[in-house]
N, C-alpha and C. Protein backbone atom coordinates (compact mmCIF):
# COMPACT_ATOMS: atom_id res chain seq x y z
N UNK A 1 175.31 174.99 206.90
CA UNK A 1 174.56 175.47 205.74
C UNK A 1 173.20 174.85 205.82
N UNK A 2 172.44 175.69 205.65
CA UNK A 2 170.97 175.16 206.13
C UNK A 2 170.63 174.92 204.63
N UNK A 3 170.31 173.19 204.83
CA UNK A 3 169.12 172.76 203.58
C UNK A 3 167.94 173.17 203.57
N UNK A 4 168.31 173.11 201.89
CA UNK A 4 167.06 173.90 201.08
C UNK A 4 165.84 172.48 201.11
N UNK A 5 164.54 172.51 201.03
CA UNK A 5 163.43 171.30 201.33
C UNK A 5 162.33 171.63 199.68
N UNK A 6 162.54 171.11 199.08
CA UNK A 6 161.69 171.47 197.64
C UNK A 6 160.03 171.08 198.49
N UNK A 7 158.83 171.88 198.10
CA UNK A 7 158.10 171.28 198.70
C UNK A 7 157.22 171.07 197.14
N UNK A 8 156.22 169.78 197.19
CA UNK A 8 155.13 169.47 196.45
C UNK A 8 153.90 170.37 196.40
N UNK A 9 153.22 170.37 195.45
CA UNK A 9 152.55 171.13 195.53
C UNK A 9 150.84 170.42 195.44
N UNK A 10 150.41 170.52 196.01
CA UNK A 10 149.17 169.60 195.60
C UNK A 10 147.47 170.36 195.50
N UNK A 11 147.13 170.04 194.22
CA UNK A 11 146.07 170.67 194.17
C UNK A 11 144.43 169.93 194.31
N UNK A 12 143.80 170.84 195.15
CA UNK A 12 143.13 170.13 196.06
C UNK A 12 141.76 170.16 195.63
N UNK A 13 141.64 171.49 195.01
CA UNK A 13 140.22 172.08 194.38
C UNK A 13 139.88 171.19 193.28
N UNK A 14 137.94 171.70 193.07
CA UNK A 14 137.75 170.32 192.12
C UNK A 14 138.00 171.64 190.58
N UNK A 15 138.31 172.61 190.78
CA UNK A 15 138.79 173.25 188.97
C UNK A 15 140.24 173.01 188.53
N UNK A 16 141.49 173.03 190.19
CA UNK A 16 142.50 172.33 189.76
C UNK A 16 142.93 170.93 189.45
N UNK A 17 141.95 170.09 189.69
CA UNK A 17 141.84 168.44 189.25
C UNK A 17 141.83 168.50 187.65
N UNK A 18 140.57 169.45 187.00
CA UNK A 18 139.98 169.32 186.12
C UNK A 18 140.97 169.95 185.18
N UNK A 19 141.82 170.81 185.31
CA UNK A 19 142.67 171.36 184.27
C UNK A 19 143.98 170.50 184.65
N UNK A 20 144.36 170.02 185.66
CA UNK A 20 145.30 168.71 185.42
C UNK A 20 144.67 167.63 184.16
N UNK A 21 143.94 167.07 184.45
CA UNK A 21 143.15 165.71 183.76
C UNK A 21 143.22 167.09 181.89
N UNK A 22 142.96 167.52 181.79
CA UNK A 22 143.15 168.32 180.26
C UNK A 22 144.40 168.50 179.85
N UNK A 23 145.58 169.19 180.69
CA UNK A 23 146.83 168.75 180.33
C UNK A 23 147.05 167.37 180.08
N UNK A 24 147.07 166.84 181.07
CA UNK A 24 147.45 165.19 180.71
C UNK A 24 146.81 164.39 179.47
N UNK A 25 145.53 165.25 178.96
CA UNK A 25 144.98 164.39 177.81
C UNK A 25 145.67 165.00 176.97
N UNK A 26 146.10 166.29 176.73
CA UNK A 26 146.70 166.84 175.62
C UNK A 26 147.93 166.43 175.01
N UNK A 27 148.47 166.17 176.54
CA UNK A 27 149.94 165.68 176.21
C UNK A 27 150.16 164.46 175.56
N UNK A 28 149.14 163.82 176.17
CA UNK A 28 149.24 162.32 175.75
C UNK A 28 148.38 161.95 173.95
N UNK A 29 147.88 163.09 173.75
CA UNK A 29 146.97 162.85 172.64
C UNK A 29 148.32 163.65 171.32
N UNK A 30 149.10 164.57 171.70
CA UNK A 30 150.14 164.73 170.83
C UNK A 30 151.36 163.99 171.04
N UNK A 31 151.63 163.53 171.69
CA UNK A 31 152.83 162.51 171.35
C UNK A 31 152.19 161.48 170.92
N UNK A 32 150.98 161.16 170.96
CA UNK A 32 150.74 160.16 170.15
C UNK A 32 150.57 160.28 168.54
N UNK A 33 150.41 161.39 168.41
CA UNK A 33 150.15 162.19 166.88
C UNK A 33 151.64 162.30 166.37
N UNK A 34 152.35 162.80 167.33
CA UNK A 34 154.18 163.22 166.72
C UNK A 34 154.11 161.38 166.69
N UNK A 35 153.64 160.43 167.08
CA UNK A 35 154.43 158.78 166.99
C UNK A 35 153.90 158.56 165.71
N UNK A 36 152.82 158.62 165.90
CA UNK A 36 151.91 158.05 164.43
C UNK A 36 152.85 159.10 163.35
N UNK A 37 153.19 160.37 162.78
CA UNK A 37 153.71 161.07 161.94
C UNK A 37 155.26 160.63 161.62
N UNK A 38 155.78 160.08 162.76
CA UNK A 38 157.48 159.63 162.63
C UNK A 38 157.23 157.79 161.68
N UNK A 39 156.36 157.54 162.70
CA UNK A 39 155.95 155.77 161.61
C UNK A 39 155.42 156.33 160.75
N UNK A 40 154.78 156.78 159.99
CA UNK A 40 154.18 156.60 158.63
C UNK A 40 155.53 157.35 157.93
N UNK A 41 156.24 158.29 158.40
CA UNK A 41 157.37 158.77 157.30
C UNK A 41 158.29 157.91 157.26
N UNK A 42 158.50 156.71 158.40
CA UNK A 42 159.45 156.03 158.21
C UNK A 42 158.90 154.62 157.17
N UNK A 43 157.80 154.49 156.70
CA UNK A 43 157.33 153.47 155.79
C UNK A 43 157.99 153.62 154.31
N UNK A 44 158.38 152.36 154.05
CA UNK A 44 158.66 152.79 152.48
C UNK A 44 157.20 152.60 151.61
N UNK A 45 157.09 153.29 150.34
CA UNK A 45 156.21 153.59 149.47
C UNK A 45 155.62 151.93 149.13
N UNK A 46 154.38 151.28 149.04
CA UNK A 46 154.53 150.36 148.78
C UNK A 46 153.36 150.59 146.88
N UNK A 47 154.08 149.70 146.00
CA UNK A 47 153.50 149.70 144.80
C UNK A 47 151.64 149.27 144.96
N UNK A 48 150.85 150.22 143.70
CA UNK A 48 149.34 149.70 143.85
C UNK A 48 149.33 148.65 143.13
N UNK A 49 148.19 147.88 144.30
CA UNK A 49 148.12 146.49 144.16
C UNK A 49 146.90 146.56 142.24
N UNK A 50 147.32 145.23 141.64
CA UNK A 50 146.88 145.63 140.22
C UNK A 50 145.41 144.06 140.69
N UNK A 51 144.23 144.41 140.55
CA UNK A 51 143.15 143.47 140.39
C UNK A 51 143.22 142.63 139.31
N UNK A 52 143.45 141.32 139.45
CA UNK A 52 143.71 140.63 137.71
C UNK A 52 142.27 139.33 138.09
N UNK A 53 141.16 140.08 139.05
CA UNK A 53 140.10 139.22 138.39
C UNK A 53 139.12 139.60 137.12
N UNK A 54 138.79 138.79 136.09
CA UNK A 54 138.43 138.67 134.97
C UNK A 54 137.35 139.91 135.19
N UNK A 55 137.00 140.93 134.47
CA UNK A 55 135.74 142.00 134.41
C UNK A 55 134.90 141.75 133.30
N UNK A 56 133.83 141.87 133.46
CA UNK A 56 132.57 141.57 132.93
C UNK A 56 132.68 142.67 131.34
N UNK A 57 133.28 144.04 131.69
CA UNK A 57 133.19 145.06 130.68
C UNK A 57 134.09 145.16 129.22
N UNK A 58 133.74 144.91 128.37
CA UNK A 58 134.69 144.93 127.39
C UNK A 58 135.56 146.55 127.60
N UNK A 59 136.79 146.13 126.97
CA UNK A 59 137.60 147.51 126.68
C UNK A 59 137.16 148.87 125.39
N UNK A 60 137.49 149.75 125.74
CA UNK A 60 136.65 151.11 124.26
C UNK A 60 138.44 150.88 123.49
N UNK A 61 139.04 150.39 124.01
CA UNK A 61 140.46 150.48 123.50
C UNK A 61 140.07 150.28 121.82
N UNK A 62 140.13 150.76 120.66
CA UNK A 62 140.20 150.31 119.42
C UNK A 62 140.42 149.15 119.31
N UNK A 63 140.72 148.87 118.24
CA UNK A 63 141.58 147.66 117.71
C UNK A 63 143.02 147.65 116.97
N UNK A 64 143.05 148.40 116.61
CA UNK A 64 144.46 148.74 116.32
C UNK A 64 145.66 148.79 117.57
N UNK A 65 144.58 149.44 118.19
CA UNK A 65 145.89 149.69 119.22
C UNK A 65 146.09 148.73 120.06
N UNK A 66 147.48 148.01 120.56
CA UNK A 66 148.33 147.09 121.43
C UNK A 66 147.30 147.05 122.49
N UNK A 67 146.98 147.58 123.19
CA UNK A 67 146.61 147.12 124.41
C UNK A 67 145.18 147.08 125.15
N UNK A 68 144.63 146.69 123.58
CA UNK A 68 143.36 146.19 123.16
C UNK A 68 143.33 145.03 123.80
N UNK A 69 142.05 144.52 124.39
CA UNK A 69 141.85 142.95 125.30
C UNK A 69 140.91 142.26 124.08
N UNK A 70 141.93 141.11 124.20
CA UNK A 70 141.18 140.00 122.93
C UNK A 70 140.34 139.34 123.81
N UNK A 71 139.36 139.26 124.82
CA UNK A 71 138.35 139.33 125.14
C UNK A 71 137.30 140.38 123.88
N UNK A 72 137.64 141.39 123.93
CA UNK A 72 136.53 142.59 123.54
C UNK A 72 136.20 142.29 121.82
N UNK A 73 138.09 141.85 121.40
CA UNK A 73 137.32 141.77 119.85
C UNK A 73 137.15 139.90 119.50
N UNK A 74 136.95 139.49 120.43
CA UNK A 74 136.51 137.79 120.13
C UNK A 74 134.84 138.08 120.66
N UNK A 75 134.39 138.90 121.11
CA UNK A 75 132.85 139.35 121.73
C UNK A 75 132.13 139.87 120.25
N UNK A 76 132.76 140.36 119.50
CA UNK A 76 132.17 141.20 118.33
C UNK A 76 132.15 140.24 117.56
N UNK A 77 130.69 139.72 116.80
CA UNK A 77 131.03 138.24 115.95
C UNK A 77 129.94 138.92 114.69
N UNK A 78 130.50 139.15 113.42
CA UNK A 78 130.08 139.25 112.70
C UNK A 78 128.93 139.06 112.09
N UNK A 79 128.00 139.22 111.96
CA UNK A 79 126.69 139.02 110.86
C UNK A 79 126.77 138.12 109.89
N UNK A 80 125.77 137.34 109.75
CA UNK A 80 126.04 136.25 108.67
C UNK A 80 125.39 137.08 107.24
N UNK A 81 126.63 137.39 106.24
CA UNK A 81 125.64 137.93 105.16
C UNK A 81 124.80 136.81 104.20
N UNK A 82 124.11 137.53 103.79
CA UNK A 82 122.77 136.73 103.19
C UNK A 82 123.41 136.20 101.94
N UNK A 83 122.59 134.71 101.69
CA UNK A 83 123.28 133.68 100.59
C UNK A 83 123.07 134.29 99.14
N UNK A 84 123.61 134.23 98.67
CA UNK A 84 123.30 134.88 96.94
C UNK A 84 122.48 133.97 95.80
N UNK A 85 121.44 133.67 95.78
CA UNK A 85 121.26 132.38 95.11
C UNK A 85 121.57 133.07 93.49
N UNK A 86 122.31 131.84 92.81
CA UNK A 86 122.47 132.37 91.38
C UNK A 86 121.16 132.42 90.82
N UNK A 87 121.65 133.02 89.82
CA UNK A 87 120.28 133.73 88.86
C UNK A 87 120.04 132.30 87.44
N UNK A 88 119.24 131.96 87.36
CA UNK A 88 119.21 131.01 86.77
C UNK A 88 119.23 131.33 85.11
N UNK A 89 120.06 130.64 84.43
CA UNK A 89 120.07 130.99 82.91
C UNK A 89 119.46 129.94 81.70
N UNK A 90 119.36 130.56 80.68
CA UNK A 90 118.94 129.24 80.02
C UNK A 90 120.01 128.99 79.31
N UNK A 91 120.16 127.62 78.97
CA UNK A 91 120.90 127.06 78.26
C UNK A 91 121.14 126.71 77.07
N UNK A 92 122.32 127.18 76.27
CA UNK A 92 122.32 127.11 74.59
C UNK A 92 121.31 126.14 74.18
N UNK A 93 120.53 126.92 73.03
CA UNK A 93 119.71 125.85 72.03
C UNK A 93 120.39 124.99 71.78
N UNK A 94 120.02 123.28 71.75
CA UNK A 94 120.72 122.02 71.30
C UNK A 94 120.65 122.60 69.27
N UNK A 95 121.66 121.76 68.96
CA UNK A 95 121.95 122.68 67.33
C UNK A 95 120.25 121.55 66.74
N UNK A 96 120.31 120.82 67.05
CA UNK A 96 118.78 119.92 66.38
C UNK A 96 117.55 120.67 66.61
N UNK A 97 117.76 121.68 67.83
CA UNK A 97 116.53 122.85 67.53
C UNK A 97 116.39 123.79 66.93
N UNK A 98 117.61 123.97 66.29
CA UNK A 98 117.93 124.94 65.68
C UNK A 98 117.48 124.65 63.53
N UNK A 99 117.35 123.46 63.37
CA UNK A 99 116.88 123.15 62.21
C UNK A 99 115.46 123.22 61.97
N UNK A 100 115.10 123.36 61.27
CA UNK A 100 113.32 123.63 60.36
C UNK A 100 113.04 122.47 60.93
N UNK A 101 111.49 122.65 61.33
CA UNK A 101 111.06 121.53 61.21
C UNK A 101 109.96 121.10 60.58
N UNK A 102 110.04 119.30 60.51
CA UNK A 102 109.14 118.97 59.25
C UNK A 102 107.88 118.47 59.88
N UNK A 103 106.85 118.54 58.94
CA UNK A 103 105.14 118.34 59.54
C UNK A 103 105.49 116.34 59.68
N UNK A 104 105.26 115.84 61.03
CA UNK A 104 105.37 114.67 61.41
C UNK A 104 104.48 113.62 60.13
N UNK A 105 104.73 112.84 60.12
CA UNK A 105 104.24 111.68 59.03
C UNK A 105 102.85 111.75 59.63
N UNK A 106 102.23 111.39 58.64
CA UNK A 106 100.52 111.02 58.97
C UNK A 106 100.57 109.36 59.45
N UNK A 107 99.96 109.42 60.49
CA UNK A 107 100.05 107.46 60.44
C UNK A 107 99.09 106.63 59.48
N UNK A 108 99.52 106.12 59.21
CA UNK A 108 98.39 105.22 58.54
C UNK A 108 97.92 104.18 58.95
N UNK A 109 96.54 104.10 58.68
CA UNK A 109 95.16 103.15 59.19
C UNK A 109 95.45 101.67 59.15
N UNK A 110 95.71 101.09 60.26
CA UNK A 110 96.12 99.75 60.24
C UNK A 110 94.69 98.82 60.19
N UNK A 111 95.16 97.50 59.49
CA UNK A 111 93.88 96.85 59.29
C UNK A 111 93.51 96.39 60.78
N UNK A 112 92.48 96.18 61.03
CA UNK A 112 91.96 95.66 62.62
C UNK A 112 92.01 94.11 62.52
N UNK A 113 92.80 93.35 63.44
CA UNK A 113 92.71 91.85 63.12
C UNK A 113 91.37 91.31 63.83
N UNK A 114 90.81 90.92 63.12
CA UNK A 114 89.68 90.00 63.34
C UNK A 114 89.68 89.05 64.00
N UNK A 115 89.32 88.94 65.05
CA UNK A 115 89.33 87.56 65.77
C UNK A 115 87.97 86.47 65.50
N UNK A 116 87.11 86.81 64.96
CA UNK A 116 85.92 86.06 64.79
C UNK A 116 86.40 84.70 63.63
N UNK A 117 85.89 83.90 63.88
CA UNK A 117 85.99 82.56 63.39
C UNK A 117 85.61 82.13 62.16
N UNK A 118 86.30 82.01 60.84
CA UNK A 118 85.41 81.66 59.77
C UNK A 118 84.03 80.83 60.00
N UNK A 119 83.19 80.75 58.85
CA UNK A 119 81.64 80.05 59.02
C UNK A 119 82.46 79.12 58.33
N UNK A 120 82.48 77.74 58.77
CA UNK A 120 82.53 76.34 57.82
C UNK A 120 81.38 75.56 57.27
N UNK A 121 80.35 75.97 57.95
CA UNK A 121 79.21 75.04 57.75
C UNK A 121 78.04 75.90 58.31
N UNK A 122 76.69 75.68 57.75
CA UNK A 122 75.90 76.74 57.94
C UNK A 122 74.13 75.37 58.16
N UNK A 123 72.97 75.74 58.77
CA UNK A 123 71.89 74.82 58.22
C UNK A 123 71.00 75.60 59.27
N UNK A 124 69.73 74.54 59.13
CA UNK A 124 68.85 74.89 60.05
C UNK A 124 68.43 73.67 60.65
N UNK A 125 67.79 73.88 61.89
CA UNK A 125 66.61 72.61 62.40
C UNK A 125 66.41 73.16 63.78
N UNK A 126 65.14 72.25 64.49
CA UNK A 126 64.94 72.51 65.71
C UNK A 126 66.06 72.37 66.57
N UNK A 127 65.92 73.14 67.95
CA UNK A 127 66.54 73.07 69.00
C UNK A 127 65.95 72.91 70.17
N UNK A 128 66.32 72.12 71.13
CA UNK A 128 65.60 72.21 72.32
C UNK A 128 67.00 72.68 73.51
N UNK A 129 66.07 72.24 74.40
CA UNK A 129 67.38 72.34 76.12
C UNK A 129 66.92 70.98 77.12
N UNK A 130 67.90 70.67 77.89
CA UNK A 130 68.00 69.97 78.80
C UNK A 130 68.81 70.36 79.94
N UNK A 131 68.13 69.87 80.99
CA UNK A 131 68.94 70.24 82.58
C UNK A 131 69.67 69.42 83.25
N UNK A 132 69.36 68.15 82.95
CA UNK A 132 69.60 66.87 83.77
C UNK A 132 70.40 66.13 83.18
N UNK A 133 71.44 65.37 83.91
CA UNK A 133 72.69 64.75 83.36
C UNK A 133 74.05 64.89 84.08
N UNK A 134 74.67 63.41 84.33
CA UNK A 134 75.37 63.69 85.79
C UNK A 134 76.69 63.92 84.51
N UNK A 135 77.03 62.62 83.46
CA UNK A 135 78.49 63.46 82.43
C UNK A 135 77.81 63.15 81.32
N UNK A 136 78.41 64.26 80.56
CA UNK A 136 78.49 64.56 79.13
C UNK A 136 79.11 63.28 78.08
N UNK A 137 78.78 63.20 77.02
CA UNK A 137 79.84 62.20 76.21
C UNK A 137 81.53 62.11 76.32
N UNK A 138 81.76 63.53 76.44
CA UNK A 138 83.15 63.58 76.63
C UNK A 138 83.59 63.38 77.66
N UNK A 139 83.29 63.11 78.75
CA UNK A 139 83.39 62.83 79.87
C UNK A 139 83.73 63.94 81.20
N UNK A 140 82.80 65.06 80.71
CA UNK A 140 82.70 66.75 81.56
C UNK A 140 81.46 66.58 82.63
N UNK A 141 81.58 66.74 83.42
CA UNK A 141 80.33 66.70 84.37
C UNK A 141 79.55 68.10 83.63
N UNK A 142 77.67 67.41 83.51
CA UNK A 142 76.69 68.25 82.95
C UNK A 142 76.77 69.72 83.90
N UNK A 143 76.61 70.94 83.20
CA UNK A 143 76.57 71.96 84.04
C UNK A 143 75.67 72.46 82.78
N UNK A 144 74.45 73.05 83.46
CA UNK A 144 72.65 73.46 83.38
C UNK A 144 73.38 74.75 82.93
N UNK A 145 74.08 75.45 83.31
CA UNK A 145 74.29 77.01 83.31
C UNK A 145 75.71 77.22 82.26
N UNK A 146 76.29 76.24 81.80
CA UNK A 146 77.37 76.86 80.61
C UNK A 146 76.96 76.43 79.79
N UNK A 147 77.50 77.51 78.65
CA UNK A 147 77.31 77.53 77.20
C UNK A 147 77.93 76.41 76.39
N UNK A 148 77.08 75.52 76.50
CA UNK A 148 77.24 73.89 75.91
C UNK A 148 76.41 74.02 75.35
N UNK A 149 76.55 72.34 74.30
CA UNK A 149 75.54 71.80 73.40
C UNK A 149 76.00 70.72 72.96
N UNK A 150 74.36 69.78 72.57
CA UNK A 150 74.75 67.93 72.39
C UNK A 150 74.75 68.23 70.80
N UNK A 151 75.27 67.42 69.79
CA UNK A 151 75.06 67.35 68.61
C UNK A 151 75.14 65.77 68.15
N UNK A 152 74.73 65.78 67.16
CA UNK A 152 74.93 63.92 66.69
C UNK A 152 76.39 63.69 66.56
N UNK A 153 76.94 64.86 65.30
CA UNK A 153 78.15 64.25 64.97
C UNK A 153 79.24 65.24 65.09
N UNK A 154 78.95 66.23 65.51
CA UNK A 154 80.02 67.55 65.37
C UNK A 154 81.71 66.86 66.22
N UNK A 155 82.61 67.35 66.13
CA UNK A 155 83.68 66.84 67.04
C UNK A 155 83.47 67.76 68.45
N UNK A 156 83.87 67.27 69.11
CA UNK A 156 83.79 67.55 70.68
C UNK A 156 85.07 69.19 70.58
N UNK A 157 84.30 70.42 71.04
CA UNK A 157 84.99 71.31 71.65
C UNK A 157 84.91 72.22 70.13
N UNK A 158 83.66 71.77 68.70
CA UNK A 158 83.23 72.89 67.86
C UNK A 158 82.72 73.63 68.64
N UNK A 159 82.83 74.85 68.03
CA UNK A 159 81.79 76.02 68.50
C UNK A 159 80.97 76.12 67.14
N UNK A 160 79.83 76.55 67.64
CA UNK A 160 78.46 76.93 66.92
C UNK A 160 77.31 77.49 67.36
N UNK A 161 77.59 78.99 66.53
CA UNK A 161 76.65 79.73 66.92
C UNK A 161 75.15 79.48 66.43
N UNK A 162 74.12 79.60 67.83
CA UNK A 162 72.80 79.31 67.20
C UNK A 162 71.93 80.68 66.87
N UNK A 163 71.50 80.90 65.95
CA UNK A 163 70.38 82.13 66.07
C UNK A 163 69.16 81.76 66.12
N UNK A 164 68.54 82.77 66.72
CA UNK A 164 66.74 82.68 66.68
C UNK A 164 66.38 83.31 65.53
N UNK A 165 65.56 82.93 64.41
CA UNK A 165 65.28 83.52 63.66
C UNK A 165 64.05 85.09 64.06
N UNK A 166 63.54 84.56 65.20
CA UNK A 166 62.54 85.45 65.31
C UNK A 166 62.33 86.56 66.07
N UNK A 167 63.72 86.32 66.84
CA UNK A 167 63.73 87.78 67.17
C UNK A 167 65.47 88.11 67.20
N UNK A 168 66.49 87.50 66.43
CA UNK A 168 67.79 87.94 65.97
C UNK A 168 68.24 87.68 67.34
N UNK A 169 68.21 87.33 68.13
CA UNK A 169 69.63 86.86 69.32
C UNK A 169 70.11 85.73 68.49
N UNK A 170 71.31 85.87 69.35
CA UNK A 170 71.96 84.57 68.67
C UNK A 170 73.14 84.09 70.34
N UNK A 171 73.36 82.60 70.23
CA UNK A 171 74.30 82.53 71.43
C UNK A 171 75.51 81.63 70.69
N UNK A 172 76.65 81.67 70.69
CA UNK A 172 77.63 80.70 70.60
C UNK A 172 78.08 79.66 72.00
N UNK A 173 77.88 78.61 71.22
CA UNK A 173 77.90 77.07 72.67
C UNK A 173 78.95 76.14 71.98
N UNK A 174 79.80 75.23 73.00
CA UNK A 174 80.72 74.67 72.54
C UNK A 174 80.44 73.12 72.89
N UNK A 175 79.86 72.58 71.69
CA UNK A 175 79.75 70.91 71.97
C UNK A 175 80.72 69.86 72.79
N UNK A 176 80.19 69.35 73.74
CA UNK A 176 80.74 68.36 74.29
C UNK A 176 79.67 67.16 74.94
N UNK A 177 78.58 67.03 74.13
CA UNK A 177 77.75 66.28 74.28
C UNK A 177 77.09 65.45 73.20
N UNK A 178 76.49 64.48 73.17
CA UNK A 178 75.79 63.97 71.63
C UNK A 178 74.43 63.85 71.95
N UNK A 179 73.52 64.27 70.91
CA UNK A 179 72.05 64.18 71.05
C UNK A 179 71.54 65.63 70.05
N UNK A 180 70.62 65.93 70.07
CA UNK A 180 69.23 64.76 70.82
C UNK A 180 68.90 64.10 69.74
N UNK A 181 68.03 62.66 70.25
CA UNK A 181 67.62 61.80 69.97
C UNK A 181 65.98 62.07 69.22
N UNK A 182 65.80 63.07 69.02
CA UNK A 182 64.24 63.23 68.38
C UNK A 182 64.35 63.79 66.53
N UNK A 183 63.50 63.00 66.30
CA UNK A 183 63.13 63.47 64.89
C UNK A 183 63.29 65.35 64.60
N UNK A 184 63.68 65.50 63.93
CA UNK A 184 63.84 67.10 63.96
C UNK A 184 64.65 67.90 64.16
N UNK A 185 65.49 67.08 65.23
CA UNK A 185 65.79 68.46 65.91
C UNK A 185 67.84 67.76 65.86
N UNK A 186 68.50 68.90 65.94
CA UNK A 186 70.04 68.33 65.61
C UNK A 186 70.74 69.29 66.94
N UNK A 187 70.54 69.81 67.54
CA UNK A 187 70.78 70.39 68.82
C UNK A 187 70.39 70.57 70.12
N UNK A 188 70.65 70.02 71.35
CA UNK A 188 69.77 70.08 72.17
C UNK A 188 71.12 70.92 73.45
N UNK A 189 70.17 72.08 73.63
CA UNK A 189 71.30 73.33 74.42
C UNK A 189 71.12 72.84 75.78
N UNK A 190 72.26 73.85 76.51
CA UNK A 190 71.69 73.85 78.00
C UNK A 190 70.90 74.66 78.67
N UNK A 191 70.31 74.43 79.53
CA UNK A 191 69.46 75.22 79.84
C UNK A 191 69.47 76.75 80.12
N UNK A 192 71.04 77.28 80.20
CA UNK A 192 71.43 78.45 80.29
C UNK A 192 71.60 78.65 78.92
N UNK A 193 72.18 78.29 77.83
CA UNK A 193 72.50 78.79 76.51
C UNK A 193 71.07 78.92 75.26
N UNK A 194 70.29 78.16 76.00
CA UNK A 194 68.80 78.31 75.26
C UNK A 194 67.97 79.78 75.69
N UNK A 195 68.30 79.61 77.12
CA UNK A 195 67.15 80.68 78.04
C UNK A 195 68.05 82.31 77.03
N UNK A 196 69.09 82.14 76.68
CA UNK A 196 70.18 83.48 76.21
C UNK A 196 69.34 84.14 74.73
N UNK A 197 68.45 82.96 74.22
CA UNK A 197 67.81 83.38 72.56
C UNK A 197 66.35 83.16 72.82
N UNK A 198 65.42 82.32 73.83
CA UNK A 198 64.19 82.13 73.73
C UNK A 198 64.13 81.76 75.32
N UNK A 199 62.27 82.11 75.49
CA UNK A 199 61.75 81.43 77.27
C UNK A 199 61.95 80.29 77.06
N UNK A 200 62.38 79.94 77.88
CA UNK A 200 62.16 78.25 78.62
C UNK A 200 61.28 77.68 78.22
N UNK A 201 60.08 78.83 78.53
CA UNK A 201 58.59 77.63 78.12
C UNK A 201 58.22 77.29 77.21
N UNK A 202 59.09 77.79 75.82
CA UNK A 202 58.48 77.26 74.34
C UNK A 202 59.19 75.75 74.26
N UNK A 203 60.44 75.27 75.35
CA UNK A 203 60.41 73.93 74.96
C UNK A 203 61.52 73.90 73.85
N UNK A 204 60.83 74.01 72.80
CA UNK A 204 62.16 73.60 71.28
C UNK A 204 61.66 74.93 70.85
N UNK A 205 62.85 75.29 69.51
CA UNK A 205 62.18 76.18 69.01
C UNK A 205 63.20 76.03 67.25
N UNK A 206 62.84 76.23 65.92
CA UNK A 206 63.67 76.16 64.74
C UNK A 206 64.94 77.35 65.04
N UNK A 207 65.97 76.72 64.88
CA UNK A 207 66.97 77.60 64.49
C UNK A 207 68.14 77.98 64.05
N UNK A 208 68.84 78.71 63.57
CA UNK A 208 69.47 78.41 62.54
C UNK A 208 71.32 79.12 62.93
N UNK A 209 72.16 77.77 62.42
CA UNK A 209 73.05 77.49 63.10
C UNK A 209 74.48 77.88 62.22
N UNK A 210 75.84 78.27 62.67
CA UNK A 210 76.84 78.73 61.88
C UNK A 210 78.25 77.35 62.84
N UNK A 211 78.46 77.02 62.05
CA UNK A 211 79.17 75.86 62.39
C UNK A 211 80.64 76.99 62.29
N UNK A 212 81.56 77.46 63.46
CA UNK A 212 82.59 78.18 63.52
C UNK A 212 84.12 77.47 63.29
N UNK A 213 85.03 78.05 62.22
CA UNK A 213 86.14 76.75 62.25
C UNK A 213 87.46 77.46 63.00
């Protein structure tokens, strides 16, 4: 029995290369399509994944409704309403305003107390002044410029006012000295309490005296 010899066939041309190389991509490009279609049907379903990072957007969800995000209504912050200041009232008349009232008392004219010094003794005679003198009788150092005066016999710390007759000054001086020593004359001032009723340059002058008690 004569064997049968299968022979190969081989294609040599460059158009039978080129439609080999196209089968072979075809083939190989759908079984890869039937592989990929058998794996994805054989996958089970997997659940969508849920994003739980925090979002910037509040929810439109109402408020009433459950599944409202307390994010959205802790964002909504009320208005401060405006303070009411009370209205200010007046207050019941006290009942003492409510009685008549009477025309206030007139005051009456109080006497003015007098401080001026009774006159005990009254006269006249010359007066002069002196500057010089280290103490007084009473034992005050002489001062030219206060209202002093020497007398013979007055007590130490009278006052006695002198006047000028001739032109109405008058000064009050407070003895703490004794003198003067001249015919005439029963007062001798200081040189400041004289210059207060007459110039200097007349020296002495008559005048007339209120002995104060």
């Amino acid at each position: 029995m004569a064997g049968k010899h299968s022979r190969t066939r081989r294609i040599t041309s460059p158009a039978g290369l080129t439609a080999s190389a196209v089968v072979a991509v075809a083939l190989a490009v759908g079984g890869t399509v039937g592989a990929v279609r058998l794996t994805a049907g054989s996958e089970p379903v997997r659940p969508a994944a849920i994003d739980l990072a925090p979002t910037t957007e509040t929810s439109a969800a109402p408020s009433g409704s459950p599944s409202a995000s307390p994010s959205a209504s802790a964002s909504v912050t009320a208005s401060p309403s405006p303070t009411v200041r009370p209205t200010p009232s007046r207050t019941t008349q006290a009942p003492s305003r409510s009685k008549p009232r009477t025309a206030s008392p007139t005051p009456k004219p109080t006497a003015k107390k007098t401080t001026a010094r009774p006159v005990v003794d009254t006269g006249s005679c010359g007066a002069s002044f002196y500057w010089q003198g280290q103490m007084t009788a009473n034992g005050e150092t002489f001062n030219p410029e206060a209202m002093t005066a020497a007398h013979k016999t007055l007590p130490f710390d009278t006052k006695v006012r002198v006047i000028n007759p001739a032109n109405g000054k008058s000064v009050t001086v407070r003895i703490n000295d004794r003198g003067p020593f001249i015919e005439g004359r029963c007062l001798d001032l200081a040189r400041a309490a004289f210059a207060e009723i007459a110039s200097l340059d007349l020296g002495h002058i008559e005048v007339r005296y209120e002995v104060l008690g």
